[in-house]
C-alpha atoms as a PDB file:
ATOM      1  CA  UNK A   1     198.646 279.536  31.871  1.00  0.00           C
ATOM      2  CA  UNK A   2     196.078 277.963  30.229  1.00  0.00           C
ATOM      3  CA  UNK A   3     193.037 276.041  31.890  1.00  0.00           C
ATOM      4  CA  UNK A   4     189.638 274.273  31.011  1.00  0.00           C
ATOM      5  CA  UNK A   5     186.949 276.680  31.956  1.00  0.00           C
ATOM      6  CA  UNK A   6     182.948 276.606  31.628  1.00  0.00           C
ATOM      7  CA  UNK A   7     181.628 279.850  29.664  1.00  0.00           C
ATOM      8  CA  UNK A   8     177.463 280.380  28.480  1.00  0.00           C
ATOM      9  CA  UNK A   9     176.684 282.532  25.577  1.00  0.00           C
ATOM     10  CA  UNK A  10     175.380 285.286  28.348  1.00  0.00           C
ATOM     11  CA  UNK A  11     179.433 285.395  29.552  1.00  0.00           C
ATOM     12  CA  UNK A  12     180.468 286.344  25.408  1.00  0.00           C
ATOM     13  CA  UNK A  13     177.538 288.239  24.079  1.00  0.00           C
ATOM     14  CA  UNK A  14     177.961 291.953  23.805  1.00  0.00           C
ATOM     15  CA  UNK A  15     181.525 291.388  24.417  1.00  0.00           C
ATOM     16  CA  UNK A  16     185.132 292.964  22.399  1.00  0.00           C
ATOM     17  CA  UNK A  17     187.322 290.028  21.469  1.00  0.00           C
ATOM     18  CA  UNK A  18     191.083 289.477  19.497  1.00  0.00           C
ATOM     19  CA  UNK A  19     191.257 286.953  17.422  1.00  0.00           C
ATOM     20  CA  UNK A  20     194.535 285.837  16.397  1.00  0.00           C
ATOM     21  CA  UNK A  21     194.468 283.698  13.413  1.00  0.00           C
ATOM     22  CA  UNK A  22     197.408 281.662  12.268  1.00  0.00           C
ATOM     23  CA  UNK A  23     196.728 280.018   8.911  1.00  0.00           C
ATOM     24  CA  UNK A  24     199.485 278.312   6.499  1.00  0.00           C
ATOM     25  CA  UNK A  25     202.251 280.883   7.106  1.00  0.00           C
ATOM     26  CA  UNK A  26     200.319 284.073   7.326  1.00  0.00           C
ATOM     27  CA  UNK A  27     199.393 285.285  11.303  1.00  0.00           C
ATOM     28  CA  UNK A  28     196.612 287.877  11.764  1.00  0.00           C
ATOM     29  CA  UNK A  29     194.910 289.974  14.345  1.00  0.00           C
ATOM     30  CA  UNK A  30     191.452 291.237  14.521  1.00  0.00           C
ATOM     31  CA  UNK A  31     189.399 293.111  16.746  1.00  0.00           C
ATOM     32  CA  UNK A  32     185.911 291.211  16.981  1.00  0.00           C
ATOM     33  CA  UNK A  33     182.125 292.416  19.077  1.00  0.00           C
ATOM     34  CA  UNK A  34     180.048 289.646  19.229  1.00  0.00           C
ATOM     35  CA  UNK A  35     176.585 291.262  19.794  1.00  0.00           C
ATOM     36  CA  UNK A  36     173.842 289.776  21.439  1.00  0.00           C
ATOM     37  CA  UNK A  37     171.865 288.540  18.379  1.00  0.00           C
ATOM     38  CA  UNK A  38     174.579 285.803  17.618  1.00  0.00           C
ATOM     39  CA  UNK A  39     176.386 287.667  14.889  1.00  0.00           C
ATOM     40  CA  UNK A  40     179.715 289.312  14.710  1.00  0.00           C
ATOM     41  CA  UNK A  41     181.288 292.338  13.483  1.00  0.00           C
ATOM     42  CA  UNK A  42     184.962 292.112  12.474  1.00  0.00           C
ATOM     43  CA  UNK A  43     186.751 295.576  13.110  1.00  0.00           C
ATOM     44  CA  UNK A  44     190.465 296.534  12.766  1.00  0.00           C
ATOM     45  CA  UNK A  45     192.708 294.196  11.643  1.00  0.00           C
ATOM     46  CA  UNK A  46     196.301 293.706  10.923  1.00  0.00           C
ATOM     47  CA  UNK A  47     195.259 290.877   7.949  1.00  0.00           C
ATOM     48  CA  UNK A  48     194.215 291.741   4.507  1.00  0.00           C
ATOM     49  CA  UNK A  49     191.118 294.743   4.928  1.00  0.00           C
ATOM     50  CA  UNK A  50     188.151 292.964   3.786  1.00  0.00           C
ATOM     51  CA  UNK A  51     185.507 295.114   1.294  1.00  0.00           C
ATOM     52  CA  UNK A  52     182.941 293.424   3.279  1.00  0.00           C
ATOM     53  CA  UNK A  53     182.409 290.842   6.677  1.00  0.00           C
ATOM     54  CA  UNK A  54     179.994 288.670   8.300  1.00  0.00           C
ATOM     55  CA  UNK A  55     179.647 286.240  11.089  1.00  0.00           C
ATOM     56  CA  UNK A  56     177.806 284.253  13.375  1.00  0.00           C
ATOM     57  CA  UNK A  57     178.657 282.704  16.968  1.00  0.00           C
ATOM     58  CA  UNK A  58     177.441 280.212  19.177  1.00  0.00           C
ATOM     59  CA  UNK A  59     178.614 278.733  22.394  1.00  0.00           C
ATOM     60  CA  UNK A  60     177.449 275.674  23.923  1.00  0.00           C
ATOM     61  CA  UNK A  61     177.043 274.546  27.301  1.00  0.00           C
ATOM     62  CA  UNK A  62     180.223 272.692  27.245  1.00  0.00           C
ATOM     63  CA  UNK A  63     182.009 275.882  26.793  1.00  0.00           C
ATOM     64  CA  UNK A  64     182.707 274.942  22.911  1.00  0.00           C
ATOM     65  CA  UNK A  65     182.962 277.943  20.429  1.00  0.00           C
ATOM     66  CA  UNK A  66     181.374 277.661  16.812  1.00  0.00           C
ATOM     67  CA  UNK A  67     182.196 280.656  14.776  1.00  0.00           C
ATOM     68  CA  UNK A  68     181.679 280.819  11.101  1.00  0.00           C
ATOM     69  CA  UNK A  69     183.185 284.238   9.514  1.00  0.00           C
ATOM     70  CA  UNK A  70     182.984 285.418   5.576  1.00  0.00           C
ATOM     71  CA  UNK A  71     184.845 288.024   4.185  1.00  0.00           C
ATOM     72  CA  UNK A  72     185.050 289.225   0.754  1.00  0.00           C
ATOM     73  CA  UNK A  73     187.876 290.262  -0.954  1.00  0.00           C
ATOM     74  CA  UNK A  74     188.503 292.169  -4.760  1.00  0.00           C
ATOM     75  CA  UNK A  75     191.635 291.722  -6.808  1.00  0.00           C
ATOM     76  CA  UNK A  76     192.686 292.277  -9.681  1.00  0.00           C
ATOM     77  CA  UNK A  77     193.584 295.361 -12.681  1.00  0.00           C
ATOM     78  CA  UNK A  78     190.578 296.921 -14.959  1.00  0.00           C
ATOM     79  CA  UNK A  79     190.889 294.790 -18.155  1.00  0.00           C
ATOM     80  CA  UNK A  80     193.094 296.967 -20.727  1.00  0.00           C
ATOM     81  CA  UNK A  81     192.912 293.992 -23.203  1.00  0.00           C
ATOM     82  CA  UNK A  82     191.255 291.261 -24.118  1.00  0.00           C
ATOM     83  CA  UNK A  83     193.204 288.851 -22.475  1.00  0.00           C
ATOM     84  CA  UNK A  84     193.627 290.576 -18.924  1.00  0.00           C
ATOM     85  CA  UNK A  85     191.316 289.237 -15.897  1.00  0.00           C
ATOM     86  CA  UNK A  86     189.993 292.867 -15.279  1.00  0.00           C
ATOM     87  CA  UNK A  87     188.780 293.096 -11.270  1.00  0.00           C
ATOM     88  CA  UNK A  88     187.083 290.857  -9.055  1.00  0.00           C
ATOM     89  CA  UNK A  89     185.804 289.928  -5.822  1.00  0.00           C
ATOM     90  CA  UNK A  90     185.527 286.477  -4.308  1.00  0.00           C
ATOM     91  CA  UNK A  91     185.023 285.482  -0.717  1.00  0.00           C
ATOM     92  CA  UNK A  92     186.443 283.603   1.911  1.00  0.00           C
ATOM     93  CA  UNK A  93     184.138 281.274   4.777  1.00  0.00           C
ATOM     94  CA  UNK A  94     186.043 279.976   7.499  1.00  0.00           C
ATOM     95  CA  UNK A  95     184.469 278.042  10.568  1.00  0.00           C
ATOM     96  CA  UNK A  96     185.681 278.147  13.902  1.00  0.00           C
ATOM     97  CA  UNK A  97     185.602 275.429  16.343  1.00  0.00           C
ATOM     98  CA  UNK A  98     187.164 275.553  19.913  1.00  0.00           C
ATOM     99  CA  UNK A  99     186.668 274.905  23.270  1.00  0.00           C
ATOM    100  CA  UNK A 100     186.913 278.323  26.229  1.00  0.00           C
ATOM    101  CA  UNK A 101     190.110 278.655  28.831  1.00  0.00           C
ATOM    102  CA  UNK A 102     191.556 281.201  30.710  1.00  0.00           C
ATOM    103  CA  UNK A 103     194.722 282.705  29.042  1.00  0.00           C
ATOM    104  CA  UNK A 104     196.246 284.799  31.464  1.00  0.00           C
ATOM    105  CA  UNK A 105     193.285 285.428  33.665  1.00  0.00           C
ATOM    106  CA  UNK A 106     191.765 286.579  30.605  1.00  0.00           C
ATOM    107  CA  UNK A 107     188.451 284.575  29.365  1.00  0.00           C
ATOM    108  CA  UNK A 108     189.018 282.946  25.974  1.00  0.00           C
ATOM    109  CA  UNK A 109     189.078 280.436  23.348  1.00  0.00           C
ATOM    110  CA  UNK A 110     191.770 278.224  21.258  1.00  0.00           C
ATOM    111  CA  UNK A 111     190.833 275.562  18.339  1.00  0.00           C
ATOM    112  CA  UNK A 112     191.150 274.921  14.788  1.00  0.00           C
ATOM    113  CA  UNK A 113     190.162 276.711  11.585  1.00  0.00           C
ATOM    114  CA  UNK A 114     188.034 274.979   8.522  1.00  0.00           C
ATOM    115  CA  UNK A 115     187.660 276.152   4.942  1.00  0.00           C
ATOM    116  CA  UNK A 116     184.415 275.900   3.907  1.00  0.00           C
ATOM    117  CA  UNK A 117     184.521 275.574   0.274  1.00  0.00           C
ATOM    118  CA  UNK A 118     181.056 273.615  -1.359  1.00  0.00           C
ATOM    119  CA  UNK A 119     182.968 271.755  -3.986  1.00  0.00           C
ATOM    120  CA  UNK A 120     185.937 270.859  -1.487  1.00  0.00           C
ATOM    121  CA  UNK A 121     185.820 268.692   1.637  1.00  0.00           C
ATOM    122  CA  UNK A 122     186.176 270.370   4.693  1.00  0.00           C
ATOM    123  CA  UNK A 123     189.948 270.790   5.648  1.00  0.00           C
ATOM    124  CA  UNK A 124     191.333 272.158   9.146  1.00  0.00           C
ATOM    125  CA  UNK A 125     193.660 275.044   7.473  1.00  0.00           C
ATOM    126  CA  UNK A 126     194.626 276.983  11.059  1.00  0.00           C
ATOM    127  CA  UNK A 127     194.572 277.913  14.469  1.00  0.00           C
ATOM    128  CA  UNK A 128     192.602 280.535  16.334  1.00  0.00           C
ATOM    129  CA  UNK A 129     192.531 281.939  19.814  1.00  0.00           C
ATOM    130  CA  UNK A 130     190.238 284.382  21.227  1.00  0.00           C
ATOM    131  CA  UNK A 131     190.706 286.876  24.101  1.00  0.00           C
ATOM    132  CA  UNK A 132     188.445 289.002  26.043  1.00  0.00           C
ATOM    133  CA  UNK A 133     189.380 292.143  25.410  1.00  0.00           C
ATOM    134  CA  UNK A 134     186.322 294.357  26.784  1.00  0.00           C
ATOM    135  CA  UNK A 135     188.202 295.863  30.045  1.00  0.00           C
ATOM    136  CA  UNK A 136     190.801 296.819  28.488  1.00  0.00           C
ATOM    137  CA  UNK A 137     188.639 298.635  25.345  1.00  0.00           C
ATOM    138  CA  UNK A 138     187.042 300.300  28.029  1.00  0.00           C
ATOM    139  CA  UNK A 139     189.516 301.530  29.969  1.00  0.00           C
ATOM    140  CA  UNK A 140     191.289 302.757  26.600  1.00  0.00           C
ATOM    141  CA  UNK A 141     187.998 304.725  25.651  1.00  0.00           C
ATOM    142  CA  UNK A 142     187.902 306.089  29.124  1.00  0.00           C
ATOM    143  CA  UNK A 143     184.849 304.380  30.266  1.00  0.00           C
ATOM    144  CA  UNK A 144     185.918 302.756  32.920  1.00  0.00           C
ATOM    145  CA  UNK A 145     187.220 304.650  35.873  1.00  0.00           C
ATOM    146  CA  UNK A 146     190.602 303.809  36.743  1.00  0.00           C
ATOM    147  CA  UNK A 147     191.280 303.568  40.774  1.00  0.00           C
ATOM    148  CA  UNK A 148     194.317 305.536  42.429  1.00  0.00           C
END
Protein backbone atom coordinates (compact mmCIF):
# COMPACT_ATOMS: atom_id res chain seq x y z
CA UNK A 1 0.00 0.00 0.00
CA UNK A 2 1.28 3.03 -0.97
CA UNK A 3 0.86 6.49 0.93
CA UNK A 4 2.07 10.22 0.86
CA UNK A 5 4.63 10.53 3.57
CA UNK A 6 6.98 13.54 4.81
CA UNK A 7 10.83 12.42 4.81
CA UNK A 8 14.11 15.18 5.60
CA UNK A 9 17.46 14.44 4.20
CA UNK A 10 18.51 13.40 8.04
CA UNK A 11 15.69 10.29 7.54
CA UNK A 12 17.90 9.09 3.96
CA UNK A 13 21.44 10.03 4.63
CA UNK A 14 23.75 7.23 5.57
CA UNK A 15 21.08 4.96 4.51
CA UNK A 16 21.14 1.34 1.96
CA UNK A 17 18.52 1.76 -0.72
CA UNK A 18 17.10 -0.54 -4.05
CA UNK A 19 16.46 1.14 -6.78
CA UNK A 20 14.46 -0.46 -9.32
CA UNK A 21 14.68 1.18 -12.59
CA UNK A 22 12.33 0.45 -15.43
CA UNK A 23 13.41 2.23 -18.61
CA UNK A 24 12.03 1.47 -22.34
CA UNK A 25 11.83 -2.33 -21.97
CA UNK A 26 14.85 -3.07 -19.90
CA UNK A 27 14.06 -3.41 -15.72
CA UNK A 28 17.04 -3.14 -13.33
CA UNK A 29 17.99 -3.43 -9.73
CA UNK A 30 20.64 -1.75 -7.79
CA UNK A 31 21.82 -1.62 -4.44
CA UNK A 32 22.42 2.22 -3.57
CA UNK A 33 24.20 4.09 0.10
CA UNK A 34 23.50 7.48 0.04
CA UNK A 35 26.17 8.90 2.44
CA UNK A 36 25.88 11.84 4.37
CA UNK A 37 27.78 14.28 2.09
CA UNK A 38 24.91 14.18 -0.59
CA UNK A 39 26.53 11.72 -2.94
CA UNK A 40 25.83 8.17 -3.79
CA UNK A 41 27.55 5.03 -4.36
CA UNK A 42 25.89 2.53 -6.72
CA UNK A 43 26.79 -1.16 -5.63
CA UNK A 44 25.52 -4.52 -7.01
CA UNK A 45 23.35 -4.53 -9.67
CA UNK A 46 21.41 -6.81 -11.84
CA UNK A 47 21.73 -3.98 -14.98
CA UNK A 48 24.67 -3.63 -17.19
CA UNK A 49 28.11 -3.40 -14.57
CA UNK A 50 29.21 0.04 -15.03
CA UNK A 51 33.37 0.66 -15.36
CA UNK A 52 32.67 3.59 -13.28
CA UNK A 53 29.53 5.56 -11.11
CA UNK A 54 28.62 8.72 -9.58
CA UNK A 55 25.79 10.48 -7.94
CA UNK A 56 24.33 13.06 -6.00
CA UNK A 57 20.98 13.30 -3.82
CA UNK A 58 18.89 15.77 -2.37
CA UNK A 59 15.60 15.75 -0.61
CA UNK A 60 13.48 18.60 0.04
CA UNK A 61 11.21 19.49 2.67
CA UNK A 62 8.27 18.41 0.73
CA UNK A 63 9.57 14.96 0.80
CA UNK A 64 10.61 15.27 -3.11
CA UNK A 65 13.70 13.18 -4.24
CA UNK A 66 16.30 14.72 -6.81
CA UNK A 67 18.84 12.19 -7.79
CA UNK A 68 21.15 12.65 -10.65
CA UNK A 69 23.35 9.31 -11.36
CA UNK A 70 26.29 8.85 -14.21
CA UNK A 71 27.66 5.79 -15.18
CA UNK A 72 30.12 5.00 -17.75
CA UNK A 73 30.11 2.31 -19.92
CA UNK A 74 32.98 0.75 -22.72
CA UNK A 75 32.02 -1.15 -25.83
CA UNK A 76 33.30 -2.16 -28.48
CA UNK A 77 36.36 -4.75 -30.27
CA UNK A 78 40.23 -3.48 -30.49
CA UNK A 79 40.36 -2.11 -34.09
CA UNK A 80 41.88 -5.08 -36.35
CA UNK A 81 41.36 -2.81 -39.45
CA UNK A 82 41.00 0.30 -40.56
CA UNK A 83 37.50 0.41 -40.78
CA UNK A 84 36.52 -1.24 -37.31
CA UNK A 85 35.36 1.21 -34.32
CA UNK A 86 38.11 -0.30 -31.99
CA UNK A 87 36.83 0.24 -28.03
CA UNK A 88 35.17 2.89 -26.29
CA UNK A 89 33.59 4.30 -23.38
CA UNK A 90 30.73 6.76 -23.22
CA UNK A 91 28.49 7.62 -20.33
CA UNK A 92 25.11 7.72 -19.31
CA UNK A 93 23.39 10.85 -16.82
CA UNK A 94 20.07 10.19 -15.70
CA UNK A 95 18.09 12.50 -13.18
CA UNK A 96 15.74 11.37 -10.77
CA UNK A 97 12.75 13.14 -9.64
CA UNK A 98 10.09 11.73 -7.16
CA UNK A 99 8.19 12.37 -4.34
CA UNK A 100 8.71 9.73 -0.70
CA UNK A 101 5.78 7.02 0.40
CA UNK A 102 5.63 4.15 2.35
CA UNK A 103 5.71 0.89 0.24
CA UNK A 104 4.94 -1.77 2.46
CA UNK A 105 5.84 -0.13 5.70
CA UNK A 106 9.03 0.36 4.10
CA UNK A 107 10.24 4.22 3.61
CA UNK A 108 10.65 5.07 -0.08
CA UNK A 109 10.37 6.85 -3.23
CA UNK A 110 8.54 6.47 -6.84
CA UNK A 111 8.88 9.11 -9.91
CA UNK A 112 10.15 9.48 -13.28
CA UNK A 113 13.53 9.16 -14.98
CA UNK A 114 15.20 12.05 -17.39
CA UNK A 115 18.04 11.71 -19.87
CA UNK A 116 20.23 14.32 -19.59
CA UNK A 117 21.86 14.64 -22.83
CA UNK A 118 23.38 18.59 -23.58
CA UNK A 119 22.50 18.57 -27.22
CA UNK A 120 18.96 16.87 -26.56
CA UNK A 121 15.99 18.27 -24.64
CA UNK A 122 15.27 16.72 -21.57
CA UNK A 123 12.94 13.61 -22.07
CA UNK A 124 11.22 11.50 -19.14
CA UNK A 125 12.66 7.92 -20.43
CA UNK A 126 11.49 5.72 -17.06
CA UNK A 127 10.34 4.96 -13.81
CA UNK A 128 12.15 4.54 -10.52
CA UNK A 129 11.27 3.47 -7.03
CA UNK A 130 13.38 3.44 -4.07
CA UNK A 131 13.22 1.27 -0.92
CA UNK A 132 14.84 1.40 2.37
CA UNK A 133 16.67 -1.38 2.59
CA UNK A 134 19.08 -0.70 5.73
CA UNK A 135 17.30 -3.26 8.32
CA UNK A 136 17.28 -5.74 6.33
CA UNK A 137 21.30 -5.22 5.14
CA UNK A 138 21.86 -5.30 8.64
CA UNK A 139 20.26 -8.05 9.77
CA UNK A 140 21.83 -10.02 6.66
CA UNK A 141 25.43 -8.88 7.83
CA UNK A 142 24.54 -9.90 11.31
CA UNK A 143 24.54 -6.56 12.85
CA UNK A 144 21.51 -6.38 14.11
CA UNK A 145 20.46 -8.76 16.79
CA UNK A 146 17.58 -10.73 15.93
CA UNK A 147 14.93 -11.26 19.01
CA UNK A 148 13.64 -14.91 19.95
Amino acid sequence: MKGAVRISAYDVASKYFQLEEMEDKDKCVTQVFFAPDSTLTLMDTDGPAPNASSGEWEVSVDGAIKMTINRTFSAGQPEIQSTDVGEFAYEVKRQYLGQAEKIGGLTGFSGSIHRIDEEEPDAEVGYFELIDTTVAKKEDSGDVQRGI
